[in-house]
Protein backbone atom coordinates (compact mmCIF):
# COMPACT_ATOMS: atom_id res chain seq x y z
CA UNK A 1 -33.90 -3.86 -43.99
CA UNK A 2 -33.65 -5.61 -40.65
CA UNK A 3 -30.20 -6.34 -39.18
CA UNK A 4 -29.00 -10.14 -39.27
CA UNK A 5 -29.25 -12.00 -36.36
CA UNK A 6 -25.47 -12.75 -34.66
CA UNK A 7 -25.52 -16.77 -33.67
CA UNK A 8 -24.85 -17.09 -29.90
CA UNK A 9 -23.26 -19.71 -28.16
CA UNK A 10 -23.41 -20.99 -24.91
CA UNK A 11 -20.62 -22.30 -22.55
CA UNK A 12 -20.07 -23.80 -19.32
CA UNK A 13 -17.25 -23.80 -17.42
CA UNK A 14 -16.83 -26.38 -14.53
CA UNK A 15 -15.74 -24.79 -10.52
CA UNK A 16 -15.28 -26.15 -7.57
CA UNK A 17 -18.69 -24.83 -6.76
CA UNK A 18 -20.22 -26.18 -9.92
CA UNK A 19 -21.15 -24.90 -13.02
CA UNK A 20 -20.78 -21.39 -14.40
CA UNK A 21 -22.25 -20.63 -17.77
CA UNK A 22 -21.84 -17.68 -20.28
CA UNK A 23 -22.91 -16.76 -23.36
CA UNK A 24 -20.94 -15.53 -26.63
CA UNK A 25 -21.87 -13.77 -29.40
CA UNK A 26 -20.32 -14.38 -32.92
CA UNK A 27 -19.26 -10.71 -34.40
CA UNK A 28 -18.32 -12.32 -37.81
CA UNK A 29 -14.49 -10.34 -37.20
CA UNK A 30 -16.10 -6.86 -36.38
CA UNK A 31 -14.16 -5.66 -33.81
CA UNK A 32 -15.08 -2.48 -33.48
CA UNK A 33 -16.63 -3.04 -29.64
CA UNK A 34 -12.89 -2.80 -28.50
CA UNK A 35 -12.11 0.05 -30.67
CA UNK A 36 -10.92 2.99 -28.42
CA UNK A 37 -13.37 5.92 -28.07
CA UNK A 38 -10.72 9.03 -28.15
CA UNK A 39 -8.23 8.00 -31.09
CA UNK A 40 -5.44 10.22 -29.16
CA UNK A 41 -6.32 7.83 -26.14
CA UNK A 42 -5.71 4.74 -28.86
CA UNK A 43 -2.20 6.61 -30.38
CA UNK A 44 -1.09 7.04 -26.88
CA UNK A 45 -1.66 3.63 -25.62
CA UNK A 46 0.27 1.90 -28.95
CA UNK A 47 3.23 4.35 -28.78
CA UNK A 48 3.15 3.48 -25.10
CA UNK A 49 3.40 -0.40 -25.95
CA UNK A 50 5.61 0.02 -28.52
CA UNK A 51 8.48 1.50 -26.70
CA UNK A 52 8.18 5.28 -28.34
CA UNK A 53 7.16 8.52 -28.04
CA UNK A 54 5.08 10.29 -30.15
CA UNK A 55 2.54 12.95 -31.23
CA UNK A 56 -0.06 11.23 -29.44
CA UNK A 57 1.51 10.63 -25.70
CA UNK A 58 3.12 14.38 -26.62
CA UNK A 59 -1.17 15.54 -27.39
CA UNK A 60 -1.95 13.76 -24.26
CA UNK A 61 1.07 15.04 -21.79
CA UNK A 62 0.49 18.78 -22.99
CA UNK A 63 -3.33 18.45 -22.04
CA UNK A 64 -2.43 16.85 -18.92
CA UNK A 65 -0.11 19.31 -18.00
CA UNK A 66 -2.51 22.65 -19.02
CA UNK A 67 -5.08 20.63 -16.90
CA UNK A 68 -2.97 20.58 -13.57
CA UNK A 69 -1.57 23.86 -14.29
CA UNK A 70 -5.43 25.65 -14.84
CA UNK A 71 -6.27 24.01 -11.92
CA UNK A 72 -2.98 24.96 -9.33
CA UNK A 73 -4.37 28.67 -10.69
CA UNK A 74 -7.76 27.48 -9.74
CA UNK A 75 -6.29 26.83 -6.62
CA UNK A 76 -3.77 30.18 -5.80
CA UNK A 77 -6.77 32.80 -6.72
CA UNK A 78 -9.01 30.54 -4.21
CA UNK A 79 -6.18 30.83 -1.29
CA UNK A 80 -5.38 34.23 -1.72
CA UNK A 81 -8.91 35.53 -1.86
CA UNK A 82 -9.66 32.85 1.18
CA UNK A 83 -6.65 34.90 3.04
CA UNK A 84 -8.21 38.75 1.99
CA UNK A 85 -11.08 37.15 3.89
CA UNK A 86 -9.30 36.01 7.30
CA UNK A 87 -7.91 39.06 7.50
CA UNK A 88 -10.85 40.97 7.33
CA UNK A 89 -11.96 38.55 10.57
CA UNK A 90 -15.06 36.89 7.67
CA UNK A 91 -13.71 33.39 9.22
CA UNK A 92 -16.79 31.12 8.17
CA UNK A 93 -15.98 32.75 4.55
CA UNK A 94 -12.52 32.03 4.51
CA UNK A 95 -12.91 29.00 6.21
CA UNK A 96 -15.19 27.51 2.73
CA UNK A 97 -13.14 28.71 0.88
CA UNK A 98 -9.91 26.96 2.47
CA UNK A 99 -11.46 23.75 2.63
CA UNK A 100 -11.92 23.94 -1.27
CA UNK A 101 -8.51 24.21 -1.28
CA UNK A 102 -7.81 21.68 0.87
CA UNK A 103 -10.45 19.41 -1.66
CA UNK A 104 -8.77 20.49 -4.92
CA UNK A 105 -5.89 18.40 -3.74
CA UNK A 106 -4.21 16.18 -6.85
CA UNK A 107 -4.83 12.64 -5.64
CA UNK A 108 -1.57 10.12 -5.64
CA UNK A 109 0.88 13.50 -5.62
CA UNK A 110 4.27 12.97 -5.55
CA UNK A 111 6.44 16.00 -5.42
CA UNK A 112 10.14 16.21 -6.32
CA UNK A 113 11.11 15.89 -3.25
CA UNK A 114 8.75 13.03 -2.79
CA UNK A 115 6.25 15.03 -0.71
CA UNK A 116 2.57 13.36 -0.99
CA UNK A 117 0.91 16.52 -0.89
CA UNK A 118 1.71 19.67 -1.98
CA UNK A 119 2.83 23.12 -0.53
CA UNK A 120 -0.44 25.12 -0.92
CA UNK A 121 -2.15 21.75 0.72
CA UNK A 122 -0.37 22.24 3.93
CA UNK A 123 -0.52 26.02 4.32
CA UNK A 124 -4.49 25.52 3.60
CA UNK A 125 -4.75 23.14 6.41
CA UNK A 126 -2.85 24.88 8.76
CA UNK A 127 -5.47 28.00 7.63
CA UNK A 128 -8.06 25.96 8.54
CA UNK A 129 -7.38 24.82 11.66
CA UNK A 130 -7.04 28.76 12.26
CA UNK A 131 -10.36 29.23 10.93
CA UNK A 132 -11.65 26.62 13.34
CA UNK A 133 -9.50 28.03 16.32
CA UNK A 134 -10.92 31.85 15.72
CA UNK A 135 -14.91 30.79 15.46
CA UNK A 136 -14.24 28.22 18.73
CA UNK A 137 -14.05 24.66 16.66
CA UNK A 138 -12.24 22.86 18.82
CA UNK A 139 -12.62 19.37 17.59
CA UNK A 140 -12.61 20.12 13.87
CA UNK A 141 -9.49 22.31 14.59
CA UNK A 142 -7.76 19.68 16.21
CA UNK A 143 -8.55 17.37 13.04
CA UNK A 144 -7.41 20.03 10.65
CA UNK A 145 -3.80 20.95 12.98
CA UNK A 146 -3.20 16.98 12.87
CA UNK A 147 -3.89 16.95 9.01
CA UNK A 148 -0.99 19.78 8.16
CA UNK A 149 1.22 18.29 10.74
CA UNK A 150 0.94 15.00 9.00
CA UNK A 151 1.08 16.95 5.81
CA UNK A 152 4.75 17.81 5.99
CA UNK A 153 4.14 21.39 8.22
CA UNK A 154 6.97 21.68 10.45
CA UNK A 155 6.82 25.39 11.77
CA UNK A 156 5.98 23.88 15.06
CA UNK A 157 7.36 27.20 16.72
CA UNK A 158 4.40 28.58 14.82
CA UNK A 159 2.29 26.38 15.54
CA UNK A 160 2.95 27.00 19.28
CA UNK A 161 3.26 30.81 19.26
CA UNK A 162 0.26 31.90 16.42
CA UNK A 163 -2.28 34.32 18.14
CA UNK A 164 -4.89 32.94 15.40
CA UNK A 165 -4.62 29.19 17.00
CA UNK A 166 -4.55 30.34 21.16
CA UNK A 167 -8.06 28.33 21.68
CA UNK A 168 -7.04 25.44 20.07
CA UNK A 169 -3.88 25.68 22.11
CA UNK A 170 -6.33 25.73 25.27
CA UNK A 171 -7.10 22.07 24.13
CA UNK A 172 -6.41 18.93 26.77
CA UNK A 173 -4.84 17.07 23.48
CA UNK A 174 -2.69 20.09 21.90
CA UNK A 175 0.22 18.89 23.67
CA UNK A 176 -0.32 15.80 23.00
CA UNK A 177 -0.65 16.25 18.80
CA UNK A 178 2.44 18.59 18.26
CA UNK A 179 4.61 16.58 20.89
CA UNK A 180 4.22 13.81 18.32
CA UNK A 181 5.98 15.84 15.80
CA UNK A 182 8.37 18.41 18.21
CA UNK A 183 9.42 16.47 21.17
CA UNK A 184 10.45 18.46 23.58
CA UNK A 185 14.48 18.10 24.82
CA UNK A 186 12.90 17.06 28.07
CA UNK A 187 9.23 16.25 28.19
CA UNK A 188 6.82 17.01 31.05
CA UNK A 189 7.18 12.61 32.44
CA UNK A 190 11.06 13.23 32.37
CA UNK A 191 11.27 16.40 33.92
CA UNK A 192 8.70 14.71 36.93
CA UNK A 193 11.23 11.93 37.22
CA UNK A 194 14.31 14.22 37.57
CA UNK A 195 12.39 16.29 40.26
CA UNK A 196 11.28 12.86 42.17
CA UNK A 197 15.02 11.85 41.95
CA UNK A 198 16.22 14.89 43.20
CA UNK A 199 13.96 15.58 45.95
CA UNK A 200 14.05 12.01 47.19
CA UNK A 201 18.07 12.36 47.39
CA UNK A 202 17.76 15.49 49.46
CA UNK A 203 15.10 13.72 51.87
CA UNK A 204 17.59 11.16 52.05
CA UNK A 205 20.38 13.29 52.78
CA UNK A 206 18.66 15.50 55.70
CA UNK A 207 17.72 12.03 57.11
CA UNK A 208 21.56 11.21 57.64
CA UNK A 209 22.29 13.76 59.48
């Protein structure tokens, strides 16, 4: 037995840039195209609307939260194997293996402390920027020490003393980067203008006598 035939009807609706037409189709009250595909989806979404809380946004918040928590495991076994690598000097290993880290990141994290990204995030970038530093990267190691330093890493006496980033610290714009984040007391322009202060004053002095 062939299906009936739903009526369709066409309408036009009048723009500024003329006519724009669409078509319906008559369902005869079946609904069931907006029916939701995942019925704890649907349970969550009405308790939601309704103001209360129950076994569906409870289903949903567990296996959200096992999710996140199989993947910040996901995450630890990667970085601490990626870390047995960099010490055994395998830095292009390590290095793939950071950068999964680094790509593993949550997206729109917000910590408790209202940190966008999260702890292992900016000790993974810092790692790779050490990875890049010990195989001669400088350019990609440069991008990787501004990403942790915009990441929340503030070890800058670290970052300024680590053996594992001394090429990257051989850079014409390392200065430059982690000055942005530790200013110096006195920066390199000040301490040029005390010293031209003070030496013209002595000139100046020598001439008057």
């Amino acid at each position: 037995m062939r299906s009936p035939v739903l009526p369709q009807v066409m309408y036009a609706v009048k723009t500024r840039n003329g006519n724009v037409f669409f078509e319906l189709e008559e369902r005869g009250g079946d609904m069931s195209c907006f029916e939701f595909k995942k019925k704890k989806d649907a349970a969550f979404v009405g308790e939601r609307n309704s103001g209360n809380y129950g076994a569906g946004t409870q289903a949903l918040q567990m296996e959200r939260y096992v999710a996140a928590k199989e993947l910040n495991d996901q995450r630890e076994a990667m970085f601490n194997e990626a870390l047995g690598l960099f010490k055994g000097k395998k830095f292009d290993e390590a290095l793939v293996l950071f950068e999964n880290v680094v790509g593993l990141e949550p997206p729109g994290y917000i910590g408790d402390n209202n940190a966008k990204v999260t702890d292992i995030y900016r000790v993974a970038t810092y790692n790779v920027a050490c990875c890049y530093s010990m195989i001669k990267q400088e350019d990609a190691g440069m991008d990787a020490l501004k990403a942790t330093l915009l990441g929340g890493f503030d070890n800058y006496k670290m970052v300024r003393s680590d053996p594992n980033l001394a090429f990257l610290r051989g850079s014409e714009d390392f200065d430059a980067l982690i000055n942005k984040f530790d200013e110096p007391l006195i920066n390199e322009n000040a301490m040029k203008v005390l010293k031209g202060l003070f030496g013209r004053g002595k000139k100046d002095d020598d001439e008057d006598y």
